[in-house]
Protein backbone atom coordinates (compact mmCIF):
# COMPACT_ATOMS: atom_id res chain seq x y z
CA UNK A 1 -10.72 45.93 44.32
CA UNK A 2 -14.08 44.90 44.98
CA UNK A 3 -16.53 47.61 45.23
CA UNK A 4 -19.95 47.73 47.27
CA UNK A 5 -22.42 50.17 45.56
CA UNK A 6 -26.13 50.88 46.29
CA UNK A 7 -27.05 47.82 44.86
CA UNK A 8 -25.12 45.49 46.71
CA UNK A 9 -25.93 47.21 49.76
CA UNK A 10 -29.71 47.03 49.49
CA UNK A 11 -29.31 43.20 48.67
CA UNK A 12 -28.19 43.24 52.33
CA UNK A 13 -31.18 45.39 53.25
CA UNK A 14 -29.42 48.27 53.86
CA UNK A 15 -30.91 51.90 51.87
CA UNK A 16 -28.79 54.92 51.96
CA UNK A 17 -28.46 57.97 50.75
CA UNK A 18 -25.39 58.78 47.77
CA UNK A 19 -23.08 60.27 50.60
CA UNK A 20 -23.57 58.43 53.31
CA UNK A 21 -22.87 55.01 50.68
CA UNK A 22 -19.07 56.05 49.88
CA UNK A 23 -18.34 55.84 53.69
CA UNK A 24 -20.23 52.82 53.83
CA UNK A 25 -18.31 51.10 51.29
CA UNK A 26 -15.06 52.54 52.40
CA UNK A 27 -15.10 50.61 55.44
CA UNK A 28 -16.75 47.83 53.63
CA UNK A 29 -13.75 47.54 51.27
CA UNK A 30 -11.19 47.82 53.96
CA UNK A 31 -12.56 45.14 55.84
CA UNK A 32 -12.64 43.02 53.05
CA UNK A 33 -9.45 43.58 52.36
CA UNK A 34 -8.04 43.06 55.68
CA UNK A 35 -10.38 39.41 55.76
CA UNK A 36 -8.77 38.70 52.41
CA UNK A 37 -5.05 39.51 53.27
CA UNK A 38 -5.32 37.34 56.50
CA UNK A 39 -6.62 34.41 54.35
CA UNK A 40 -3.58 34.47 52.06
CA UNK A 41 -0.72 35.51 54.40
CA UNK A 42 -0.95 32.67 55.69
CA UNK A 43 -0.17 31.18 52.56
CA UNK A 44 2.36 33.05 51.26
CA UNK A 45 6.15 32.43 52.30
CA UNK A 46 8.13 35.30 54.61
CA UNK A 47 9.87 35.90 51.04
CA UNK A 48 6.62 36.58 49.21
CA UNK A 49 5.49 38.38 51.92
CA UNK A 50 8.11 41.13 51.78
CA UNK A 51 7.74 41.35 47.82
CA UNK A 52 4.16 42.26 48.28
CA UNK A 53 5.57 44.82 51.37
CA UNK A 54 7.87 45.76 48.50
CA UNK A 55 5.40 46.62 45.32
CA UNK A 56 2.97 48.14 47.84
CA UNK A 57 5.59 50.79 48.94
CA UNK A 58 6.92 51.46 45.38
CA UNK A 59 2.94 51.09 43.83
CA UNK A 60 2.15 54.57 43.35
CA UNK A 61 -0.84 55.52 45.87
CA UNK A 62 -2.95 56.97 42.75
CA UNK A 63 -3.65 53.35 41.84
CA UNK A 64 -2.33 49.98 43.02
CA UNK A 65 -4.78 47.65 42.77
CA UNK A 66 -3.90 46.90 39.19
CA UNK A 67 -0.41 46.10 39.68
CA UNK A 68 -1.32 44.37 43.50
CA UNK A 69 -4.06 42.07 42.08
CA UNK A 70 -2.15 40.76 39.33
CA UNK A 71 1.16 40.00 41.71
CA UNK A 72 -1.73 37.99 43.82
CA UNK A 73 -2.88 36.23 41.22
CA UNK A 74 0.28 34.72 40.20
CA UNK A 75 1.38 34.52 43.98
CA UNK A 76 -1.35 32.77 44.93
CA UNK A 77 -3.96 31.86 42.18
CA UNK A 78 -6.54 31.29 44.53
CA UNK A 79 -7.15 34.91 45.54
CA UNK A 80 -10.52 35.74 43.10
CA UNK A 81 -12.08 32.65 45.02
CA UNK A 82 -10.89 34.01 48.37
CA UNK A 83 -11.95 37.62 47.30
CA UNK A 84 -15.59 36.10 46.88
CA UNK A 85 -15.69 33.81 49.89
CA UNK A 86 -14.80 36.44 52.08
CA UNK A 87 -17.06 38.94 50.49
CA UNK A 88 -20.43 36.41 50.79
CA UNK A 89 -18.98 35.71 54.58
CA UNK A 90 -19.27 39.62 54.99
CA UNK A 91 -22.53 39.83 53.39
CA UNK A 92 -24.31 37.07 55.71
CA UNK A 93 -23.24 38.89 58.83
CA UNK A 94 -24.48 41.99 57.69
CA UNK A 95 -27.38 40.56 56.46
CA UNK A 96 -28.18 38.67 59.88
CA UNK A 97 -27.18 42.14 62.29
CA UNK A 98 -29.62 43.64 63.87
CA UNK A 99 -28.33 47.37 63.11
CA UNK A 100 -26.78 46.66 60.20
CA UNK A 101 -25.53 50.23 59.44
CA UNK A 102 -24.23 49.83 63.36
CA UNK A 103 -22.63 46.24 62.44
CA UNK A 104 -20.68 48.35 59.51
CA UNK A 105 -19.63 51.39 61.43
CA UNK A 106 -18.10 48.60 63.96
CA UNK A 107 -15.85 47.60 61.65
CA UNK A 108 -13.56 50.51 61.22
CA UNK A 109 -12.84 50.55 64.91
């Protein structure tokens, strides 16, 4: 999972305080992941689409990503180079919004 720390975040002009950043890049990391996941479902087959469904629902919720990034790898071996196109498309829109703390808080409506 891609993270978006205090450094990241003031590359995009954006200076926060420590708990005010993990809510910040809890809705950055959602949206990313949502942006990503669109990208490649529409890739994957209806098969490969219910594995995923599948390992997600027997992943346990202390930590997936391991186990979910390395079924998208070999699923579709494009995904670090969709991960990071979607993440620089992110960053230029936040980067170009007026409000950007505004443009941010949008996105987990």
């Amino acid at each position: 999972m891609e993270t978006f720390d205090t450094d990241w975040l003031q590359k995009q002009g954006i200076d926060v305080s420590a708990d005010r950043l993990q809510d910040l890049s809890a809705v950055l990391a959602g949206e990313l992941e949502m942006r990503v996941g669109g990208v490649i479902a529409e890739y994957l087959t209806d098969a490969q689409i219910d594995e995923f469904e599948a390992l997600i629902d027997a992943t346990p919720e202390d930590d997936p990503d391991e186990i979910l990034i390395k079924w998208l790898g070999k699923a579709y071996p494009d995904y670090p180079k969709v991960v990071a196109a979607q993440k620089a498309k992110l960053s230029r829109q936040i980067r170009l919004a007026d409000d950007k703390i505004a443009f941010i808080t949008a996105l987990q409506d």
